[in-house]
PDB file of N, CA and C in Angstrom:
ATOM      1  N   UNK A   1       0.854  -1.163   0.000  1.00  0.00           N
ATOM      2  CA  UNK A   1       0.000   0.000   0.000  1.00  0.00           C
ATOM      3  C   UNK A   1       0.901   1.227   0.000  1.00  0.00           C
ATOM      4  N   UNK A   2       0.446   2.161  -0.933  1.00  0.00           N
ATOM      5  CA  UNK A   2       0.943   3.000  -0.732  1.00  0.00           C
ATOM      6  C   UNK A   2       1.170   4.541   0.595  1.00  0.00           C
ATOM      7  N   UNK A   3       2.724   5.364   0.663  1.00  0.00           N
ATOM      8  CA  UNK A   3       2.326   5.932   1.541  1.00  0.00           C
ATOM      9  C   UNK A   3       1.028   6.856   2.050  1.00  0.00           C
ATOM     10  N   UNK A   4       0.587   7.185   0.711  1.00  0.00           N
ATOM     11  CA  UNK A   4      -0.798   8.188   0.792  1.00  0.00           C
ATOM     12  C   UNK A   4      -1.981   7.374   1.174  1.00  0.00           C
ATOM     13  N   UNK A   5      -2.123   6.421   0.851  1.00  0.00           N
ATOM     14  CA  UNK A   5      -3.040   5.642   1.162  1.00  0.00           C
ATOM     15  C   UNK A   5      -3.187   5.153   2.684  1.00  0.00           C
ATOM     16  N   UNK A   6      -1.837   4.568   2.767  1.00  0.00           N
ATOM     17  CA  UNK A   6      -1.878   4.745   4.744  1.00  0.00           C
ATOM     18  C   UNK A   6      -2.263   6.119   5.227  1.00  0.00           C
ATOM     19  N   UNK A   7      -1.657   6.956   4.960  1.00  0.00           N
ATOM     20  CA  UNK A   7      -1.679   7.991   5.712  1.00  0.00           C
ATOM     21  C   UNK A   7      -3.475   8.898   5.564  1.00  0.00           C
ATOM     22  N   UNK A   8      -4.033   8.677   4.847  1.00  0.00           N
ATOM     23  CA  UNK A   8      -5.297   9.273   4.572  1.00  0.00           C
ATOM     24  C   UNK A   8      -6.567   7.950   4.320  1.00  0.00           C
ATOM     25  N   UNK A   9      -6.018   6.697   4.859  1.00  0.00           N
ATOM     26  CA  UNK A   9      -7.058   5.801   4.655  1.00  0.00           C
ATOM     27  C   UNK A   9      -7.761   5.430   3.314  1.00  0.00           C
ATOM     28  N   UNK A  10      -6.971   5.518   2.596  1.00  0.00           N
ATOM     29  CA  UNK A  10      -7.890   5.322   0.808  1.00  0.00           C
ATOM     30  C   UNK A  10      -7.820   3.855   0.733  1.00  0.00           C
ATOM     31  N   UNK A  11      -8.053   2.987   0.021  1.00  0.00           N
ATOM     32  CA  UNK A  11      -8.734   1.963  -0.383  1.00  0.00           C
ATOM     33  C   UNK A  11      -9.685   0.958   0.582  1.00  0.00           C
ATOM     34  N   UNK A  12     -10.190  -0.129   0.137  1.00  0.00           N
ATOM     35  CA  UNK A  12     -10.769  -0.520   0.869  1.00  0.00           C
ATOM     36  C   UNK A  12      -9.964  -1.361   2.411  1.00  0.00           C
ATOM     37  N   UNK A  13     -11.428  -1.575   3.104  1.00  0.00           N
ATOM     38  CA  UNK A  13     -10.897  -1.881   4.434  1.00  0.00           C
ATOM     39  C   UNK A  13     -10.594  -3.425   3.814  1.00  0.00           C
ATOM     40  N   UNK A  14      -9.477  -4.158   5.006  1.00  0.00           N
ATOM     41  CA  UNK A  14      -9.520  -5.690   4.427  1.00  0.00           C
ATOM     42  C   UNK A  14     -10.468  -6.919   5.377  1.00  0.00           C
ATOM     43  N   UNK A  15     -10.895  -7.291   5.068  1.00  0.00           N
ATOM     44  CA  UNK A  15     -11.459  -8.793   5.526  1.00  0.00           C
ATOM     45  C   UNK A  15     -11.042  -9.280   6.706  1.00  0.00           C
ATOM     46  N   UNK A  16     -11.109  -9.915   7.805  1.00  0.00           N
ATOM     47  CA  UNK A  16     -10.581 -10.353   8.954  1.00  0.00           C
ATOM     48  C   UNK A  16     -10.088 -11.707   8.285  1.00  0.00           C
ATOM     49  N   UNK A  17      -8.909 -12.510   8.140  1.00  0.00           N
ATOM     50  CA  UNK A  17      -9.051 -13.605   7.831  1.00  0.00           C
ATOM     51  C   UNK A  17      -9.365 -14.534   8.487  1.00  0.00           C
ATOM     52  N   UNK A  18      -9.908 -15.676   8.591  1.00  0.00           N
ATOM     53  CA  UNK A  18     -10.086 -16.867   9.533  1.00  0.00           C
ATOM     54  C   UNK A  18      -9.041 -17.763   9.950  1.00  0.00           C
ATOM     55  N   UNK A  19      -8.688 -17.623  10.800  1.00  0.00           N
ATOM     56  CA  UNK A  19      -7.634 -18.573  11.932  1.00  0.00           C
ATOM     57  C   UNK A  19      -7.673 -19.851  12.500  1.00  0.00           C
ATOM     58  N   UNK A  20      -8.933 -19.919  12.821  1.00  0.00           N
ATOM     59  CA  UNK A  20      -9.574 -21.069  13.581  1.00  0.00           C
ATOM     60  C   UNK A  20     -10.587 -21.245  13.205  1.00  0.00           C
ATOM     61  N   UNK A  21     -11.191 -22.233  13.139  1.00  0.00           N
ATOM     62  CA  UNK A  21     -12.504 -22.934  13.033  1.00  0.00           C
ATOM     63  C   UNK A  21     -12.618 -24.581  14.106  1.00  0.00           C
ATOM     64  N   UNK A  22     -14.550 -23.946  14.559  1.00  0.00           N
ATOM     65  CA  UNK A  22     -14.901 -25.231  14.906  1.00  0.00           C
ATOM     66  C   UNK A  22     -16.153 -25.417  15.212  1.00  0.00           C
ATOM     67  N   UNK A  23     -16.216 -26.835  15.127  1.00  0.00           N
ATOM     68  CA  UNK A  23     -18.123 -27.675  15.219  1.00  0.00           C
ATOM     69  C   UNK A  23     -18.158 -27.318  16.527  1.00  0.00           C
ATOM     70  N   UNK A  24     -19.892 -27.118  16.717  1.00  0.00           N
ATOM     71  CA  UNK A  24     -19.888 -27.023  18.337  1.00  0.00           C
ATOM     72  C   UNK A  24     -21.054 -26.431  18.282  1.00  0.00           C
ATOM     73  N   UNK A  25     -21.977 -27.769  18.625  1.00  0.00           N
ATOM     74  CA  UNK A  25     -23.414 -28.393  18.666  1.00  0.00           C
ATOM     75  C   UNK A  25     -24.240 -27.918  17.892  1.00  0.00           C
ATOM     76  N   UNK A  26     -23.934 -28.141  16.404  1.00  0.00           N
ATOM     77  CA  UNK A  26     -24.595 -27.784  15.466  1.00  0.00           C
ATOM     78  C   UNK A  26     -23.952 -26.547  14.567  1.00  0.00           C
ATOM     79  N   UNK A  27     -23.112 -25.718  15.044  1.00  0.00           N
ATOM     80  CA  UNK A  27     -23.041 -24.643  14.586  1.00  0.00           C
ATOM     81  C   UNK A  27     -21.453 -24.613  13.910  1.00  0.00           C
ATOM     82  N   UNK A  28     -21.136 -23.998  13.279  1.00  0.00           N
ATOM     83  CA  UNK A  28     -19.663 -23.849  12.724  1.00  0.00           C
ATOM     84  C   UNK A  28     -18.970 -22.221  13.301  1.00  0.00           C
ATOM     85  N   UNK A  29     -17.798 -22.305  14.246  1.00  0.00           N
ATOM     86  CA  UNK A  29     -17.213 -20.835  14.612  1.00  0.00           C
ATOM     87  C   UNK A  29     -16.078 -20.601  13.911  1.00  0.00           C
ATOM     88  N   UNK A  30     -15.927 -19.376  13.549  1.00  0.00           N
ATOM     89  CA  UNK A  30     -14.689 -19.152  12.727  1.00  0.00           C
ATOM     90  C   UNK A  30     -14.173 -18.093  13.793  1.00  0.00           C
ATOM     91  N   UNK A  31     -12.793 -17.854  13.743  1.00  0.00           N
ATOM     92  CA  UNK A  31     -12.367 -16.793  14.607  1.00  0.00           C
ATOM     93  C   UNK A  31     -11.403 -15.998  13.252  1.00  0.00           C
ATOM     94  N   UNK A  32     -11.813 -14.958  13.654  1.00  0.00           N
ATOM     95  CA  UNK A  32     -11.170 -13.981  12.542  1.00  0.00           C
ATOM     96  C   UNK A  32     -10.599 -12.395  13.416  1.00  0.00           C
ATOM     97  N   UNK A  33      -9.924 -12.543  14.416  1.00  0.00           N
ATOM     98  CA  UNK A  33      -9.233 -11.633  15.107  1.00  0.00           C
ATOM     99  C   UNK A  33      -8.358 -10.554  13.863  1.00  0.00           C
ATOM    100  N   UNK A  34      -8.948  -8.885  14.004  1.00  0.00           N
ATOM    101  CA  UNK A  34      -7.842  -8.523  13.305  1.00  0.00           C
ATOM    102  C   UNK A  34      -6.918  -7.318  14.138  1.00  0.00           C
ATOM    103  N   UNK A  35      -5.889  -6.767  13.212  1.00  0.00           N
ATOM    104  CA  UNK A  35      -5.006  -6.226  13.693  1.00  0.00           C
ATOM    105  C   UNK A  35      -5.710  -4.478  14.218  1.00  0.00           C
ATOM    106  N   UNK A  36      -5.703  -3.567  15.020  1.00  0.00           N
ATOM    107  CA  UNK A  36      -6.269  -2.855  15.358  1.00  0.00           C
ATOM    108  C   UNK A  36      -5.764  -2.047  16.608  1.00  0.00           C
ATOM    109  N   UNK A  37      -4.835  -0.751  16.216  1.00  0.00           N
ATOM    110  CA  UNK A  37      -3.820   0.241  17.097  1.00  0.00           C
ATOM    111  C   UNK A  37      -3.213  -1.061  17.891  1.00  0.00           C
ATOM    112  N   UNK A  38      -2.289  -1.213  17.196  1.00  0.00           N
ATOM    113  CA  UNK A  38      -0.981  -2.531  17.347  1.00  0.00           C
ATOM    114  C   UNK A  38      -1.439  -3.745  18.044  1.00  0.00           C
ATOM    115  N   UNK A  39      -2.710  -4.288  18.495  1.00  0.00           N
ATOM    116  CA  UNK A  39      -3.234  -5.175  19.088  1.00  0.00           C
ATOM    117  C   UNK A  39      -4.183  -5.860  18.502  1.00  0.00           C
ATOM    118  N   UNK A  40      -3.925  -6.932  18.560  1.00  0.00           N
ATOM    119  CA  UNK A  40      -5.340  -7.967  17.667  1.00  0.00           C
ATOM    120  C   UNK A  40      -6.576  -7.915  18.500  1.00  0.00           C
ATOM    121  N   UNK A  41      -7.596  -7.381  17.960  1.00  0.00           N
ATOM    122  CA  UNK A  41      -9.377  -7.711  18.272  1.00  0.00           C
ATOM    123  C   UNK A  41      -9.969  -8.604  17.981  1.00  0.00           C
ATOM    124  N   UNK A  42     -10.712  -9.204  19.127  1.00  0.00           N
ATOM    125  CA  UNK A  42     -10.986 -10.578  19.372  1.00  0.00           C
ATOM    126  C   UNK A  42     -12.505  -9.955  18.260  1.00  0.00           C
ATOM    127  N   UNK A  43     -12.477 -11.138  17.569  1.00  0.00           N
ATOM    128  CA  UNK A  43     -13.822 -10.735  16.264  1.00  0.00           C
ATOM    129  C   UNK A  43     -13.771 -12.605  15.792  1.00  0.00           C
ATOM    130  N   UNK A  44     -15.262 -12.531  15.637  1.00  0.00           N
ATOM    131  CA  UNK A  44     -15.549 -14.096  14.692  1.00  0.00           C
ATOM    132  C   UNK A  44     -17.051 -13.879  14.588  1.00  0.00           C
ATOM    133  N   UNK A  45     -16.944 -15.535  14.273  1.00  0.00           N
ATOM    134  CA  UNK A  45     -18.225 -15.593  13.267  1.00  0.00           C
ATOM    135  C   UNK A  45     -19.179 -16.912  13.611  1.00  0.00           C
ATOM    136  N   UNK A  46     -20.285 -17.101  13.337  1.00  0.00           N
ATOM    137  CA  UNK A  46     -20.904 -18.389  13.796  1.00  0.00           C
ATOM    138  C   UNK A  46     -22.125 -18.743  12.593  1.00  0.00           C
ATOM    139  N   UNK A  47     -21.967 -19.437  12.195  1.00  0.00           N
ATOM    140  CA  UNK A  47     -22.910 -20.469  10.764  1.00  0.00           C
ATOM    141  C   UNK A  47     -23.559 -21.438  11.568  1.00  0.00           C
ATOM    142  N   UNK A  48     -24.331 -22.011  11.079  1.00  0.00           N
ATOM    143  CA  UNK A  48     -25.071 -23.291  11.460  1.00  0.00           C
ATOM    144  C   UNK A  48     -24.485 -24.003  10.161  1.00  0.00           C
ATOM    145  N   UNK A  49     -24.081 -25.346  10.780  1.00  0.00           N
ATOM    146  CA  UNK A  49     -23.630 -26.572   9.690  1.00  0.00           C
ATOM    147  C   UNK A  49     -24.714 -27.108   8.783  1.00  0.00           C
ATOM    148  N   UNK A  50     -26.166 -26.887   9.305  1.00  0.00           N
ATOM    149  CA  UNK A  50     -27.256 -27.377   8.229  1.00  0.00           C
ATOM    150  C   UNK A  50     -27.407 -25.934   7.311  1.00  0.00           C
ATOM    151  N   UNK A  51     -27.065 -24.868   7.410  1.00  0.00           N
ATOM    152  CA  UNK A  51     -27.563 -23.847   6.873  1.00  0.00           C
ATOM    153  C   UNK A  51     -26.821 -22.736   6.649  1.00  0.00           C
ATOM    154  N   UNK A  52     -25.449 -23.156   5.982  1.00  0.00           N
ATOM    155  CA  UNK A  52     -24.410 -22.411   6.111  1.00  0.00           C
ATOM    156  C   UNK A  52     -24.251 -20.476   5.923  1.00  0.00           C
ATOM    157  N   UNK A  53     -25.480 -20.482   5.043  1.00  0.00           N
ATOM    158  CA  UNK A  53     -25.847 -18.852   4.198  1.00  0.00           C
ATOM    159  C   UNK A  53     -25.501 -17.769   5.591  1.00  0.00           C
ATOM    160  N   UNK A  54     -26.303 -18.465   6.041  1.00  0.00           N
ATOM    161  CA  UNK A  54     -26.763 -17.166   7.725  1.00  0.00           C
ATOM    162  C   UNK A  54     -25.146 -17.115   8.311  1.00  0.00           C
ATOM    163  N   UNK A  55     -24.713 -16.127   8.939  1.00  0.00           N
ATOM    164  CA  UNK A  55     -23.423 -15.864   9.573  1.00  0.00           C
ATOM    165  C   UNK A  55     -24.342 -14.690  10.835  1.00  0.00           C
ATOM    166  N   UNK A  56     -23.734 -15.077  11.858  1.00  0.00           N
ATOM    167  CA  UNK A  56     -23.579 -14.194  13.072  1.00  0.00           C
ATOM    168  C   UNK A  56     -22.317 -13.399  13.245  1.00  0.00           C
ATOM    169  N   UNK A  57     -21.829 -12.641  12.988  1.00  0.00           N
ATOM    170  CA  UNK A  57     -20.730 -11.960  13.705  1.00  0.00           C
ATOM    171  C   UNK A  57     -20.681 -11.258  14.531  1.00  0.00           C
ATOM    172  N   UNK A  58     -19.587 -11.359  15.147  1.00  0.00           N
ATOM    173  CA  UNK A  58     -19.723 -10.680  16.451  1.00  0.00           C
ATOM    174  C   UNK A  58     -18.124 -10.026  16.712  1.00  0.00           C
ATOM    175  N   UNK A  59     -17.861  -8.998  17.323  1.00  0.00           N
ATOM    176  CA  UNK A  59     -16.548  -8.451  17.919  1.00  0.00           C
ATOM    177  C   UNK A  59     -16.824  -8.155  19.076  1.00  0.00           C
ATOM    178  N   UNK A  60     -15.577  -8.211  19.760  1.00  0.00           N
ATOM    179  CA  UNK A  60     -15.725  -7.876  21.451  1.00  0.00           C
ATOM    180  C   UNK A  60     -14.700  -6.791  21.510  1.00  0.00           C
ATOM    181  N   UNK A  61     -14.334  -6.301  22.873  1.00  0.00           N
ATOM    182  CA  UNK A  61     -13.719  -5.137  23.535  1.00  0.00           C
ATOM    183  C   UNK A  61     -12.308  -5.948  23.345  1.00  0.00           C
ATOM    184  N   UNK A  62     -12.264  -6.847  23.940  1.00  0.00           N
ATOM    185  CA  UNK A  62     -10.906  -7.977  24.492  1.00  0.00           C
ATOM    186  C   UNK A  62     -10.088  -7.655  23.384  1.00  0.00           C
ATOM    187  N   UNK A  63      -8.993  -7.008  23.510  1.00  0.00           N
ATOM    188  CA  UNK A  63      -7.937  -7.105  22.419  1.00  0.00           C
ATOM    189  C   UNK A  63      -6.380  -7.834  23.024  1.00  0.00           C
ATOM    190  N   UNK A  64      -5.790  -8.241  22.549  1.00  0.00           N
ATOM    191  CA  UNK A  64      -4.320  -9.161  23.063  1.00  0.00           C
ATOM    192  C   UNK A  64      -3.527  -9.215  21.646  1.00  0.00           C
ATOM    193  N   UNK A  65      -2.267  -9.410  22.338  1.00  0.00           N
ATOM    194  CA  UNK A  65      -1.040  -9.010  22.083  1.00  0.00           C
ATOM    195  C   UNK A  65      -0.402  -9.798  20.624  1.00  0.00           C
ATOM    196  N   UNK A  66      -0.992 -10.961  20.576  1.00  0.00           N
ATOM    197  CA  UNK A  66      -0.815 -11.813  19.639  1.00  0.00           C
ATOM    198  C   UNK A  66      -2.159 -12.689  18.798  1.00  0.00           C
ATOM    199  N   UNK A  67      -1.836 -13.244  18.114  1.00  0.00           N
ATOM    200  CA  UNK A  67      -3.121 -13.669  16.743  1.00  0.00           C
ATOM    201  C   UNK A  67      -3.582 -14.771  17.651  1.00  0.00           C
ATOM    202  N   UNK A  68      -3.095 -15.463  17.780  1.00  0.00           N
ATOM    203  CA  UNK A  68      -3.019 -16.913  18.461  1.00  0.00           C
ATOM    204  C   UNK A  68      -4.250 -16.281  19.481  1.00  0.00           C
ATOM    205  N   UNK A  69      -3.669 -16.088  20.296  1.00  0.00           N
ATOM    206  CA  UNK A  69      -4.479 -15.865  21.559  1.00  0.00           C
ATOM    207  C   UNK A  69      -5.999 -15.206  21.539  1.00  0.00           C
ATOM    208  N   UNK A  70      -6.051 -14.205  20.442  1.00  0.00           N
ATOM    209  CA  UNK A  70      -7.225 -13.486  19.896  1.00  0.00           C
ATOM    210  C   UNK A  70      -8.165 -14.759  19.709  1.00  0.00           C
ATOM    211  N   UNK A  71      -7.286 -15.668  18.662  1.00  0.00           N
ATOM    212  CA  UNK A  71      -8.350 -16.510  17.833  1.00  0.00           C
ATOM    213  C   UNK A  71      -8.900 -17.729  18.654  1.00  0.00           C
ATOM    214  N   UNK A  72      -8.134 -18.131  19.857  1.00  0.00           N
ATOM    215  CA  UNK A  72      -8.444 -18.569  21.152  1.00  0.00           C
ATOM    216  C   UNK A  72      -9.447 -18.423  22.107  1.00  0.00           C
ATOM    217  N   UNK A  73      -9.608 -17.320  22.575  1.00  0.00           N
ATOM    218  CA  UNK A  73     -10.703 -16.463  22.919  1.00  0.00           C
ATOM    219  C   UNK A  73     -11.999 -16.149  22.158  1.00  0.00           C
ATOM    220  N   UNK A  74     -11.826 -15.719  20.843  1.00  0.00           N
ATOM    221  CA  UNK A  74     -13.199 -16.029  19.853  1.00  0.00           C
ATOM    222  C   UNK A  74     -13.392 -17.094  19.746  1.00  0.00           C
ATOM    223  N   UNK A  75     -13.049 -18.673  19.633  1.00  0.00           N
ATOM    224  CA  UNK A  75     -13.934 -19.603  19.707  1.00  0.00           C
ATOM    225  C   UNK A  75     -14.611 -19.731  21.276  1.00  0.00           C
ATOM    226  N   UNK A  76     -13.508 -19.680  22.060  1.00  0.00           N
ATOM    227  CA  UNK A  76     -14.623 -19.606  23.618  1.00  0.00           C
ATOM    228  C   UNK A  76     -15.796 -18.994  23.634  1.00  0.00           C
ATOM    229  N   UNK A  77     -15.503 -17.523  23.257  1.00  0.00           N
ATOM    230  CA  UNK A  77     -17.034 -16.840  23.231  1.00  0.00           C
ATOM    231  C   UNK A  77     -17.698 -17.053  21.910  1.00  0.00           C
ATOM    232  N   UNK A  78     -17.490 -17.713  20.828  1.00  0.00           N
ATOM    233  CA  UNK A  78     -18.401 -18.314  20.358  1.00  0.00           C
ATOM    234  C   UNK A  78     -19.148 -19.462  20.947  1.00  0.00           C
ATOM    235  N   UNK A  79     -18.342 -20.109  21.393  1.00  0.00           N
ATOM    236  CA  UNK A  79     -19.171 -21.048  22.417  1.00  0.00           C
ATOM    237  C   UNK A  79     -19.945 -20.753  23.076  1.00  0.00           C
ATOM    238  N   UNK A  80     -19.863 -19.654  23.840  1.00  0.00           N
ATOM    239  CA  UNK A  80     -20.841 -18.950  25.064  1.00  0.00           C
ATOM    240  C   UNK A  80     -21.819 -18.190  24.386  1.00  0.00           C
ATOM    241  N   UNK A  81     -22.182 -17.873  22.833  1.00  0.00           N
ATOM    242  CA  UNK A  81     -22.631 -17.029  22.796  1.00  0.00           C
ATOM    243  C   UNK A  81     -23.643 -18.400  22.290  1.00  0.00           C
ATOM    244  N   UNK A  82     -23.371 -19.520  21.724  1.00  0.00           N
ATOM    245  CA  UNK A  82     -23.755 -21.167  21.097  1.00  0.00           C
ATOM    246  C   UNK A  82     -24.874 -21.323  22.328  1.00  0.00           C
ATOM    247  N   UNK A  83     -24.155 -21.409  23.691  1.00  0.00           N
ATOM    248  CA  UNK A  83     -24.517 -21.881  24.435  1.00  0.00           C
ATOM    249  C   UNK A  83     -25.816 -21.089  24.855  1.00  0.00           C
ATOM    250  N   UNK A  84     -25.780 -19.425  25.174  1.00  0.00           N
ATOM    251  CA  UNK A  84     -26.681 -18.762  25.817  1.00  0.00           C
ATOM    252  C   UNK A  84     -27.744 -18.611  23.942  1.00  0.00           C
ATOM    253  N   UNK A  85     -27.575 -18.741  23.153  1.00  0.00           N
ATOM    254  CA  UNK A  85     -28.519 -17.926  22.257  1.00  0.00           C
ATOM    255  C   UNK A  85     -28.848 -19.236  21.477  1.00  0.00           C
ATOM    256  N   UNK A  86     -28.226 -19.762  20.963  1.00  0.00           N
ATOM    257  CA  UNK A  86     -28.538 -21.216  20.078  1.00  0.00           C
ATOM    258  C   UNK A  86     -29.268 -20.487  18.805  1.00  0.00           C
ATOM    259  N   UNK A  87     -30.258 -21.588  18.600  1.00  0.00           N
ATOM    260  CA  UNK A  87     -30.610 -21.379  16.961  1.00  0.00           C
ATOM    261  C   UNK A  87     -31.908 -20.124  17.303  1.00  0.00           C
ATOM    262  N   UNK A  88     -31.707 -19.350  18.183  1.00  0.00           N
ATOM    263  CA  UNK A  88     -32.475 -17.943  18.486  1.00  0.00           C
ATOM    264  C   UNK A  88     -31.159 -16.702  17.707  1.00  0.00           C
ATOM    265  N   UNK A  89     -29.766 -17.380  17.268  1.00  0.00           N
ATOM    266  CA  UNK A  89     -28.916 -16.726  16.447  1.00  0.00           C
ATOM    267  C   UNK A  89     -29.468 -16.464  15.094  1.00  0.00           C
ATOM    268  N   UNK A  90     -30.460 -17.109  14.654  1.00  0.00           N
ATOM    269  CA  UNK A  90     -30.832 -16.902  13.316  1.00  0.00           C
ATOM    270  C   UNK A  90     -32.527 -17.074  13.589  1.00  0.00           C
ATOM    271  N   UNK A  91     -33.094 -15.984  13.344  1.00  0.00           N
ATOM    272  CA  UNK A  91     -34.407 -16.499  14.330  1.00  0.00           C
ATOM    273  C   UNK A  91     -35.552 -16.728  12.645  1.00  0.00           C
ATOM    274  N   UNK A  92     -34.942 -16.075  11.492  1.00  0.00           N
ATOM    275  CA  UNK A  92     -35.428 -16.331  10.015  1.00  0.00           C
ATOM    276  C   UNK A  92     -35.272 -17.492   9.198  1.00  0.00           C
ATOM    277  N   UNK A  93     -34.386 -18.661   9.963  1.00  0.00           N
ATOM    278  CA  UNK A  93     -33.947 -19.648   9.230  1.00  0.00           C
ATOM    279  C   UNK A  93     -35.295 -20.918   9.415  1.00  0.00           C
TER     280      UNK A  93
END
């Protein structure tokens, strides 16, 4: 990227990539932590395995020091979010 472009924000934003993935009771979590004022933000995603179209995403406050650990933490709270909301995550499907 170029310097003007850093410095004034021009092109598009990029994609979080996915790190982790996992099954977990029905549902598929992706963790896609990105980089954000020198610290990775805990950010992911949650599908249902019968119905892949629908995506939940979600980002939290929690930011840490390394990728690993980000993408660690987003499957946990995908779990918790599995656990407290279930298929009330997609309430149109």
């Amino acid at each position: 990227m170029s310097f003007w472009k850093k410095l004034f924000g021009g092109g598009a934003a990029e994609e979080p990539a996915v790190t982790a993935t996992e099954s977990y009771k029905g549902f598929i979590i992706e963790a896609r932590p990105y980089k954000e004022g020198g610290q990775w933000q805990l950010a992911g995603a949650i599908r249902r395995e019968d119905h892949p179209g629908a995506e939940h995403a979600f980002i939290r406050a929690d930011r840490f020091t390394d990728a690993e650990s980000a993408a660690r933490f987003a499957l946990i709270k995908g779990r918790q979010i599995v656990d407290e909301q279930g298929a009330r995550l997609f309430p149109h499907d």
